[in-house]
Protein backbone atom coordinates (compact mmCIF):
# COMPACT_ATOMS: atom_id res chain seq x y z
CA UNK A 1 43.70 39.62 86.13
CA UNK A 2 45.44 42.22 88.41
CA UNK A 3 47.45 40.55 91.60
CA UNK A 4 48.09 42.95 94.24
CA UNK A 5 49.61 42.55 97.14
CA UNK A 6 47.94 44.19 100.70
CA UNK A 7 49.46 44.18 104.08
CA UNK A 8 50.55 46.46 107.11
CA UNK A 9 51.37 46.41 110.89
CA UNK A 10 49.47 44.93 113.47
CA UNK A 11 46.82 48.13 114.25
CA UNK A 12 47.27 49.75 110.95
CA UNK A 13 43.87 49.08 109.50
CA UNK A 14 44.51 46.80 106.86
CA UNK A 15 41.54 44.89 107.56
CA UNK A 16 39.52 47.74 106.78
CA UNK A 17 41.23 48.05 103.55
CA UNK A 18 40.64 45.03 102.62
CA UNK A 19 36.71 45.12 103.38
CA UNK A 20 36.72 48.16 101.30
CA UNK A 21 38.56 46.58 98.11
CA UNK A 22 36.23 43.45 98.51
CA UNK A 23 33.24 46.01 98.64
CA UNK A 24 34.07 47.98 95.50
CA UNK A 25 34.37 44.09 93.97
CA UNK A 26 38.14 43.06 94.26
CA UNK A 27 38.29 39.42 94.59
CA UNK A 28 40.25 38.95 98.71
CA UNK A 29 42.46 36.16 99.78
CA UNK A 30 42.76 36.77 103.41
CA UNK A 31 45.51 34.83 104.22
CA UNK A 32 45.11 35.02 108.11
CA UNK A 33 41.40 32.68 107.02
CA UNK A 34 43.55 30.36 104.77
CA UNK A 35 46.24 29.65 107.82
CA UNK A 36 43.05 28.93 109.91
CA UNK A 37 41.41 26.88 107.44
CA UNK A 38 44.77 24.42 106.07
CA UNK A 39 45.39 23.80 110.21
CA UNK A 40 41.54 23.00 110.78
CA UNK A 41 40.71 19.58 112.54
CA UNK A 42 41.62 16.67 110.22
CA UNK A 43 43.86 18.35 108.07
CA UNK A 44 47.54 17.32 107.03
CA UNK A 45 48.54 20.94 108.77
CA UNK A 46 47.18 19.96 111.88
CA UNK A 47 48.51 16.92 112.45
CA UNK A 48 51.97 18.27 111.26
CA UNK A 49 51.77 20.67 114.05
CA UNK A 50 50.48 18.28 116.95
CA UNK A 51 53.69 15.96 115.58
CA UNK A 52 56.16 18.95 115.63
CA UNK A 53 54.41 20.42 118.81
CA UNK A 54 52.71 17.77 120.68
CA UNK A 55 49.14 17.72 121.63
CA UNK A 56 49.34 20.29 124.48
CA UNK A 57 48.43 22.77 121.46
CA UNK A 58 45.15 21.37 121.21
CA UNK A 59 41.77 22.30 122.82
CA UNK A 60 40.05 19.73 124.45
CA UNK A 61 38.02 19.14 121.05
CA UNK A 62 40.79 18.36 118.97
CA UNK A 63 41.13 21.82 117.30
CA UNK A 64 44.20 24.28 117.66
CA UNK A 65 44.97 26.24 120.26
CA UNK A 66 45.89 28.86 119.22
CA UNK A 67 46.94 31.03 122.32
CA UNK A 68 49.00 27.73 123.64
CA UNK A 69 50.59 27.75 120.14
CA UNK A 70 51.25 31.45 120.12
CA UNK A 71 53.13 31.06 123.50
CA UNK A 72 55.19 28.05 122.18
CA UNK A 73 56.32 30.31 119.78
CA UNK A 74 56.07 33.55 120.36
CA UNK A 75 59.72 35.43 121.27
CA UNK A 76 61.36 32.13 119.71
CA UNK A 77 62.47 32.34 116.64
CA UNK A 78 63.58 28.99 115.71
CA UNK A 79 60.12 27.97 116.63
CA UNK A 80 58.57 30.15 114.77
CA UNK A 81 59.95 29.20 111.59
CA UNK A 82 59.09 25.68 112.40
CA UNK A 83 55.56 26.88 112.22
CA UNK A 84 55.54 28.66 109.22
CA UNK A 85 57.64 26.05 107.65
CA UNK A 86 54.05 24.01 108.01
CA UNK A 87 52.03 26.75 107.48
CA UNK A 88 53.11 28.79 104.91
CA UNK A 89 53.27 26.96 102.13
CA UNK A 90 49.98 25.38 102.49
CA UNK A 91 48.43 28.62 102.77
CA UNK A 92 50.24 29.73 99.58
CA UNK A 93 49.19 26.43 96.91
CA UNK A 94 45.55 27.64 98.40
CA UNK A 95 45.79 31.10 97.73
CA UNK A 96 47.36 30.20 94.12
CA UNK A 97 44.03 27.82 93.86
CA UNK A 98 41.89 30.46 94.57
CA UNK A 99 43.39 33.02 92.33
CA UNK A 100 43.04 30.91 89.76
CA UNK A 101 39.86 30.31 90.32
CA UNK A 102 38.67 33.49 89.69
CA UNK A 103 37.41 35.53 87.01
CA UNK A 104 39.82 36.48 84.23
CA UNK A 105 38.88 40.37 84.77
CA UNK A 106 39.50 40.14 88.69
CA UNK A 107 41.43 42.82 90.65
CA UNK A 108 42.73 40.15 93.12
CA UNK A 109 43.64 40.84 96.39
CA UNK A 110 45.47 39.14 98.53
CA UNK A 111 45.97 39.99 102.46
CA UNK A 112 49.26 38.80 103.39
CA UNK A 113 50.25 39.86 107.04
CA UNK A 114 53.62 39.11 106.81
CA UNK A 115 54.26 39.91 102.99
CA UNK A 116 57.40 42.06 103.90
CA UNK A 117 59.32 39.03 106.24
CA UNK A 118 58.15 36.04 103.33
CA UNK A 119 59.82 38.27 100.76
CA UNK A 120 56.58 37.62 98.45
CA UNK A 121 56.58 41.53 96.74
CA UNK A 122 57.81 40.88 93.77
CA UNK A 123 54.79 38.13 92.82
CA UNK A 124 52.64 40.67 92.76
CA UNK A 125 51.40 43.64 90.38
CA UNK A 126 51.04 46.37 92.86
CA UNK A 127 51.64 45.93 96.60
CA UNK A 128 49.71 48.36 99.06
CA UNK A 129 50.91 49.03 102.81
CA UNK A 130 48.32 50.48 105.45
CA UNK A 131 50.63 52.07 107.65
CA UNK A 132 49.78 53.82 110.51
CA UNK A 133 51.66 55.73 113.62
CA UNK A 134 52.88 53.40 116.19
CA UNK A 135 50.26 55.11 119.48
CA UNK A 136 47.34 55.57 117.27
CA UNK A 137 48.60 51.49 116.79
CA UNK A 138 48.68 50.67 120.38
CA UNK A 139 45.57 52.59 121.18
CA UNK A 140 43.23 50.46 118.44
CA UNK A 141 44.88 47.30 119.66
CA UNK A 142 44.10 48.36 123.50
CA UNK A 143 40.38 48.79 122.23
CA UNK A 144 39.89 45.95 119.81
CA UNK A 145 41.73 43.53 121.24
CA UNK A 146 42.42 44.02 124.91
CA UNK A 147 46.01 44.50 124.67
CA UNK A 148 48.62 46.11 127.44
CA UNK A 149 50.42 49.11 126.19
CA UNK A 150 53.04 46.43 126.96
CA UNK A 151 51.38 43.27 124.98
CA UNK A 152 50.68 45.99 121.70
CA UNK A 153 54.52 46.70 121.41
CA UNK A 154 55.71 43.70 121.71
CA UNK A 155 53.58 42.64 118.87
CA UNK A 156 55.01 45.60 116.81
CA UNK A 157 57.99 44.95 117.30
CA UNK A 158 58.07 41.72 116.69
CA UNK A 159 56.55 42.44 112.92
CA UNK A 160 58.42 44.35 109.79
CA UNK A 161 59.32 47.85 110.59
CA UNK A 162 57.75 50.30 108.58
CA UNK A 163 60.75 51.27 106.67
CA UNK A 164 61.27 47.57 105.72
CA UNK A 165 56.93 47.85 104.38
CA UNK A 166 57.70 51.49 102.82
CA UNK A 167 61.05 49.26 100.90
CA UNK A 168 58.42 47.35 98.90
CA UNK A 169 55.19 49.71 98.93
CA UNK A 170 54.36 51.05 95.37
CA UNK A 171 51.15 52.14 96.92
CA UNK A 172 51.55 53.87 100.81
CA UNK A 173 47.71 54.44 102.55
CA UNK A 174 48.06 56.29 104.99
CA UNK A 175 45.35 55.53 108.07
CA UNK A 176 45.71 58.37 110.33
CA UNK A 177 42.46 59.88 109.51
CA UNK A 178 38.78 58.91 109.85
CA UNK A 179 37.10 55.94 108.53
CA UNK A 180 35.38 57.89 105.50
CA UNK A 181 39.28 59.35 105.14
CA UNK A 182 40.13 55.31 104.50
CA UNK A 183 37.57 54.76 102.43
CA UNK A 184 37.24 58.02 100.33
CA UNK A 185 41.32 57.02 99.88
CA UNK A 186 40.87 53.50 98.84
CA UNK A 187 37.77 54.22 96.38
CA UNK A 188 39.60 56.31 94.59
CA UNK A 189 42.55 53.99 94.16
CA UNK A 190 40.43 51.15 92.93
CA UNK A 191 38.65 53.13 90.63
CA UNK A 192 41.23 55.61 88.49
CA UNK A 193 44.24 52.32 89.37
CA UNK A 194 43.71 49.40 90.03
CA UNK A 195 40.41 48.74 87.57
CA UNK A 196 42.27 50.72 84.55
CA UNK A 197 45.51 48.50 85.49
CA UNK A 198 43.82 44.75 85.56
CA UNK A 199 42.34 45.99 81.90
CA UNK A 200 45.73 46.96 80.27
CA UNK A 201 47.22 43.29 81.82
CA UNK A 202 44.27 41.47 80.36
CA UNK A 203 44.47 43.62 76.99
CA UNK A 204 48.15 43.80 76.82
CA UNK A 205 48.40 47.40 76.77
CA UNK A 206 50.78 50.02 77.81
CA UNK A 207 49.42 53.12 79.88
CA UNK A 208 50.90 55.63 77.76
CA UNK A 209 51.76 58.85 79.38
CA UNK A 210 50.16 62.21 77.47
CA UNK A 211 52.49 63.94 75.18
CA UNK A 212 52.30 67.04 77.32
CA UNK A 213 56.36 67.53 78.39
CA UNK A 214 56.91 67.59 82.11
CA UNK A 215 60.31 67.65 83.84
CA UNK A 216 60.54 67.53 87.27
CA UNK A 217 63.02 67.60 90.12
CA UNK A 218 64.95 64.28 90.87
CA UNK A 219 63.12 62.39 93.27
CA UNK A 220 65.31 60.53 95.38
CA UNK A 221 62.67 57.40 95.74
CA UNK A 222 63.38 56.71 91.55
CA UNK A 223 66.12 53.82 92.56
CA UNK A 224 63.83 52.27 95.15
CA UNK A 225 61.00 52.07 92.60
CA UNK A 226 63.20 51.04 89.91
CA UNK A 227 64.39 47.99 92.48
CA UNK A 228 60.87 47.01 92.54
CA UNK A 229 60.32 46.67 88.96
CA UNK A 230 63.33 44.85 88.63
CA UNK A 231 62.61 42.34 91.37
CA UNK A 232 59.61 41.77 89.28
CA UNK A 233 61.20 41.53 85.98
CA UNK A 234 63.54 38.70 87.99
CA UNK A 235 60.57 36.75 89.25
CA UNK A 236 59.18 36.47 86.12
CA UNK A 237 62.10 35.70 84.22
CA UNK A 238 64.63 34.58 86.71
CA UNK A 239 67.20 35.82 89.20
CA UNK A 240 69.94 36.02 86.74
CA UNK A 241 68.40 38.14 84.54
CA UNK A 242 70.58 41.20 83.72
CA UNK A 243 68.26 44.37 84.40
CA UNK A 244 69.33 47.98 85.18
CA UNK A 245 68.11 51.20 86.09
CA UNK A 246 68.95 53.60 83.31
CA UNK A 247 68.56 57.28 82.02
CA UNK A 248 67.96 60.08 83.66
CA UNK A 249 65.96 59.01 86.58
CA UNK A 250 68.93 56.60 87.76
CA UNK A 251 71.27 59.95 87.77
CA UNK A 252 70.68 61.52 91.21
CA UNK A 253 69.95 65.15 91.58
CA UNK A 254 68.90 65.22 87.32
CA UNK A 255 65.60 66.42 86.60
CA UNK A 256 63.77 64.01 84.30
CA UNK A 257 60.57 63.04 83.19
CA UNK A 258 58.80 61.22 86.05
CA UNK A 259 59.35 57.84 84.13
CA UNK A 260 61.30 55.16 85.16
CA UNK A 261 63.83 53.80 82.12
CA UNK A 262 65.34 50.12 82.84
CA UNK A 263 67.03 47.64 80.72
CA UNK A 264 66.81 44.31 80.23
CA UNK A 265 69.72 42.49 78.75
CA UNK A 266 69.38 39.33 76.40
CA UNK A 267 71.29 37.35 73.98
CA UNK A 268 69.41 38.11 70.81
CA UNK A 269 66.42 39.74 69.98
CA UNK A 270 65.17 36.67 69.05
CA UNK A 271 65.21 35.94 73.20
CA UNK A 272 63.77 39.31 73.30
CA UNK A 273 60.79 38.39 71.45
CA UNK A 274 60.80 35.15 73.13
CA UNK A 275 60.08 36.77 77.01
CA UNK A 276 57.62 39.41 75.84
CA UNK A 277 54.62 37.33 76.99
CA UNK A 278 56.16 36.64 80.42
CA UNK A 279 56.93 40.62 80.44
CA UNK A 280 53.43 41.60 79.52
CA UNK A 281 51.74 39.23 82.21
CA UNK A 282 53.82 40.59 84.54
CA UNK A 283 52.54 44.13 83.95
CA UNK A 284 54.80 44.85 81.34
CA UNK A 285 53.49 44.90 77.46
CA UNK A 286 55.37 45.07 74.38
CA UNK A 287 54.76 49.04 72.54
CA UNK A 288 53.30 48.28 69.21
CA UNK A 289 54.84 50.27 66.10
CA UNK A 290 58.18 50.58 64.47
CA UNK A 291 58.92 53.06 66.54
CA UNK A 292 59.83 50.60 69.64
CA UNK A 293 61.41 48.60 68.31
CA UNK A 294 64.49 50.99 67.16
CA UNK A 295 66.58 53.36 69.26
CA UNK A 296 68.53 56.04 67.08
CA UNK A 297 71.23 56.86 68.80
CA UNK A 298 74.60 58.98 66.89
CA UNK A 299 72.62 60.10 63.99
CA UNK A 300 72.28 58.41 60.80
CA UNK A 301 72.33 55.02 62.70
CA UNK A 302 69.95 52.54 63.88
CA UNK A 303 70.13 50.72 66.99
CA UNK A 304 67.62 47.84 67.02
CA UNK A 305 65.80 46.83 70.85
CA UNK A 306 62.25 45.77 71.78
CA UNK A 307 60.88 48.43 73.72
CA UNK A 308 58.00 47.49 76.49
CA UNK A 309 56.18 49.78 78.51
CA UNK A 310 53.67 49.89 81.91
CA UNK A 311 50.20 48.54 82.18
CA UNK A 312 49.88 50.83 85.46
CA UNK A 313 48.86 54.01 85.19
CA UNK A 314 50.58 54.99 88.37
CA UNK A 315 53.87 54.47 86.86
CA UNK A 316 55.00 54.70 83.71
CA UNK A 317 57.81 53.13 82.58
CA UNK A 318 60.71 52.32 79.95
CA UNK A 319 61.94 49.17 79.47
CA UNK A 320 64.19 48.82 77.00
CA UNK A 321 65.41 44.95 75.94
CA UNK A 322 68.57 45.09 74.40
CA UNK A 323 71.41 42.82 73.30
CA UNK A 324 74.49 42.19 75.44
CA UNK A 325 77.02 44.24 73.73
CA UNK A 326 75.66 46.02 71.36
CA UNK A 327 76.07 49.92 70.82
CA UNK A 328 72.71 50.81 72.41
CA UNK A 329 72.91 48.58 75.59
CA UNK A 330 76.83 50.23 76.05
CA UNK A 331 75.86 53.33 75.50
CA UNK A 332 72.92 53.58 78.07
CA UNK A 333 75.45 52.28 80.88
CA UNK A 334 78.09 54.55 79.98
CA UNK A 335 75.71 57.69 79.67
CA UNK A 336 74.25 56.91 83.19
CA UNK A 337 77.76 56.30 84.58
CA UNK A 338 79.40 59.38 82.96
CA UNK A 339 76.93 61.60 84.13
CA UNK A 340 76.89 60.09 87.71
CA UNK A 341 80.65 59.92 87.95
CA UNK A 342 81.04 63.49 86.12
CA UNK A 343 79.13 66.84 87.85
CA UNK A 344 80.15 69.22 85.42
CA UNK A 345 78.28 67.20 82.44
CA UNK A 346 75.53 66.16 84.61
CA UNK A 347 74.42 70.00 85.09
CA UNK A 348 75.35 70.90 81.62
CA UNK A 349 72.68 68.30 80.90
CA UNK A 350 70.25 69.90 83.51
CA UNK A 351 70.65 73.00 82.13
CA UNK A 352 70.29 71.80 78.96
CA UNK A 353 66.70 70.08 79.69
CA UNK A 354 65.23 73.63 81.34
CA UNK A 355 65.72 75.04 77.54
CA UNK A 356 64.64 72.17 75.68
CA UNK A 357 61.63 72.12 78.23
CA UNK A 358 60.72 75.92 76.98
CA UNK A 359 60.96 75.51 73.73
CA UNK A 360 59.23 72.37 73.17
CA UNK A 361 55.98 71.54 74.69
CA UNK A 362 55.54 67.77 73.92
CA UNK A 363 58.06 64.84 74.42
CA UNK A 364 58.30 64.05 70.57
CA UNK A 365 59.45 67.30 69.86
CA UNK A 366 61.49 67.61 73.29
CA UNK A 367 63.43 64.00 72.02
CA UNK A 368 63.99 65.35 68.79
CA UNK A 369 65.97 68.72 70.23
CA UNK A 370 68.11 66.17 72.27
CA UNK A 371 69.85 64.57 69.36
CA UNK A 372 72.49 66.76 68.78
CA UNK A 373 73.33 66.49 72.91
CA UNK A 374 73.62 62.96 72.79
CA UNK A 375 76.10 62.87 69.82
CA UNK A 376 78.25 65.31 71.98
CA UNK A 377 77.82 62.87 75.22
CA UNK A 378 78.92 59.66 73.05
CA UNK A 379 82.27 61.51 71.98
CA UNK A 380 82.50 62.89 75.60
CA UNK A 381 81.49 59.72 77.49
CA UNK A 382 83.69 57.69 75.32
CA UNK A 383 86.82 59.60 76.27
CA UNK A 384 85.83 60.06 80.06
CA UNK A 385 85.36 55.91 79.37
CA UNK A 386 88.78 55.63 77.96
CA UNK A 387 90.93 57.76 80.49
CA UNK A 388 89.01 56.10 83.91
CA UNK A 389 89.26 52.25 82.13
CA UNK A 390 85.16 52.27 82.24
CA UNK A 391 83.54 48.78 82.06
CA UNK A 392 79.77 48.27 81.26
CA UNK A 393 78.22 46.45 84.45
CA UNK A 394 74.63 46.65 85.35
């Protein structure tokens, strides 16, 4: 089962998203129909909110009212979290229900309008934001709903701003276009993502990258999509879990391989072995092979780890689970930190890569030419260590 995360600004079109997913046959958990359905007459919710309220947010039938409630709260914060404090949870045990409910090959989807402000990211797979520019915004909520040009950015406003969505997007759709735009977008997604993505979770497999080599330019969004893995790695396995964003991608301005190296840090391998299920559920599978689980680093010695990969084709990843001080964990801080801390090295390196990159056309052969460069880092990382008083810290 595949959980992903949807959401977006008020106007953006995530509706329409979401009717497309559930089309193409994504299980949806729209959570704007759950907070209608735990406050519905005769529930617990309802009767939580008349007591915290008072009846003046009823209709004269007994059910909520919802504008009445929307103006007790609306512009008042403390209020406001009042009302979620009801709602919010209830609407999250019946969301958990339902995704458990559902079939064990599901791509579920749940519609979260405020995702970004609950700080719920990082419990899911994949999280898509619809976003949308702010008058194209205005001018769908004048049509749909009525709204003031007044009323429609107020409501905005009120909301996540889109940076804050873009923080925690791994997937952006942008709605700008046409309807058949949206559509011809999110069809794609579900069908060369999404779909191949739930399958590797259910199977336990990694989405392997081909062996074709491919540098590219440093893209300065690498840290922000390392943060999300790691927030993910923490939900799964704890907030003090000791992860870091390693290798080249977590140097900026080096070209790298588009793949995003972390490390997890653990007591033993024997804890290493011990999380891999929670790591693979999470999107994250243990590589099969001798190969994974040993990292050769000066040559002629073995540094054992437990090497894990990404069930999402979208973006593949490293994650390397190593013990707290052993040669391979230091040496992957103090690499990153030399080359960050040291220009002249960092662009030897650089330079170093465009060669390897024309003389070796797949990343087997392209790791194997590095060797020698990483024996001369150790020695020259080491003494950079030695004369700045360099301490490993994530």
């Amino acid at each position: 089962m595949l959980k992903v995360g949807l959401t977006g600004g008020i106007g953006a079109g995530k509706s329409a998203v979401a009717q497309r997913l559930a089309h193409l046959g994504a299980v949806l958990i729209d959570s704007d129909v759950l907070a209608r359905e735990v406050v519905a007459p005769g529930t617990p919710g309802l009767a939580e909110i008349v007591a915290e309220f008072g009846a003046g947010v009823l209709t004269g039938d007994g059910a909520l009212d919802r504008p009445a409630l929307g103006a007790r709260v609306f512009g008042d914060d403390v209020a406001r979290r009042r009302l979620e404090k009801i709602i919010h949870p209830r609407v999250r045990e019946r969301a958990a229900e339902l995704a458990a409910a559902a079939p064990s090959d599901a791509v579920v989807v749940n519609d979260v309008p405020l995702l970004v402000e609950t700080g719920l990211a990082a419990s899911y797979h994949l999280v898509l934001i619809v976003e949308t520019h702010r008058e194209l915004r205005i001018h769908r909520l004048a049509e749909t709903r009525g709204m003031s040009a007044d009323e429609a950015g107020a409501r905005i406003a009120a909301q996540a701003t889109d940076q804050q969505r873009r923080a925690v997007a791994d997937v952006l759709i942008s709605n700008d276009g046409t309807l058949d735009d949206l559509h011809s977008h999110v069809d794609c997604l579900f069908r060369e993502r999404l779909k191949l993505f739930e399958a590797n979770v259910r199977l336990g497999a990694c989405a392997r990258p081909g062996q074709e080599l491919r540098i590219v330019e440093s893209d300065p969004d690498w840290p922000a999509q390392a943060a999300r893995l790691i927030a993910r790695i923490r939900h799964v396995l704890g907030d003090e879990a000791q992860v870091a964003h390693i290798g080249s991608t977590a140097v900026p301005g080096l070209p790298a391989k588009d793949i995003i190296d972390l490390m997890l840090a653990v007591r033993t391998l024997s804890d290493a072995d011990a999380v891999a299920g929670r790591l693979g559920a999470a999107g994250l599978p243990r590589r099969a092979g001798e190969w994974a689980d040993n990292a050769r680093g000066i040559p002629g010695e073995t540094w054992p780890k437990r090497l894990h990969g990404s069930a999402d084709p979208g973006r593949p990843v490293n994650l390397h689970v190593r013990v707290v001080g052993s040669p391979g964990w230091r040496f992957a801080l103090l690499m990153r930190d030399h080359l960050r801390a040291v220009p002249a090295a960092r662009e030897e390196y650089a330079a170093a890569k465009a060669r390897w990159q024309l003389e070796h056309a797949d990343r087997w052969s392209y790791g194997l030419a590095k060797e020698p460069w990483f024996d001369t880092e150790a020695r020259a990382a080491d003494d950079w260590a030695e004369e700045v008083g360099w301490e490993p810290a994530p």
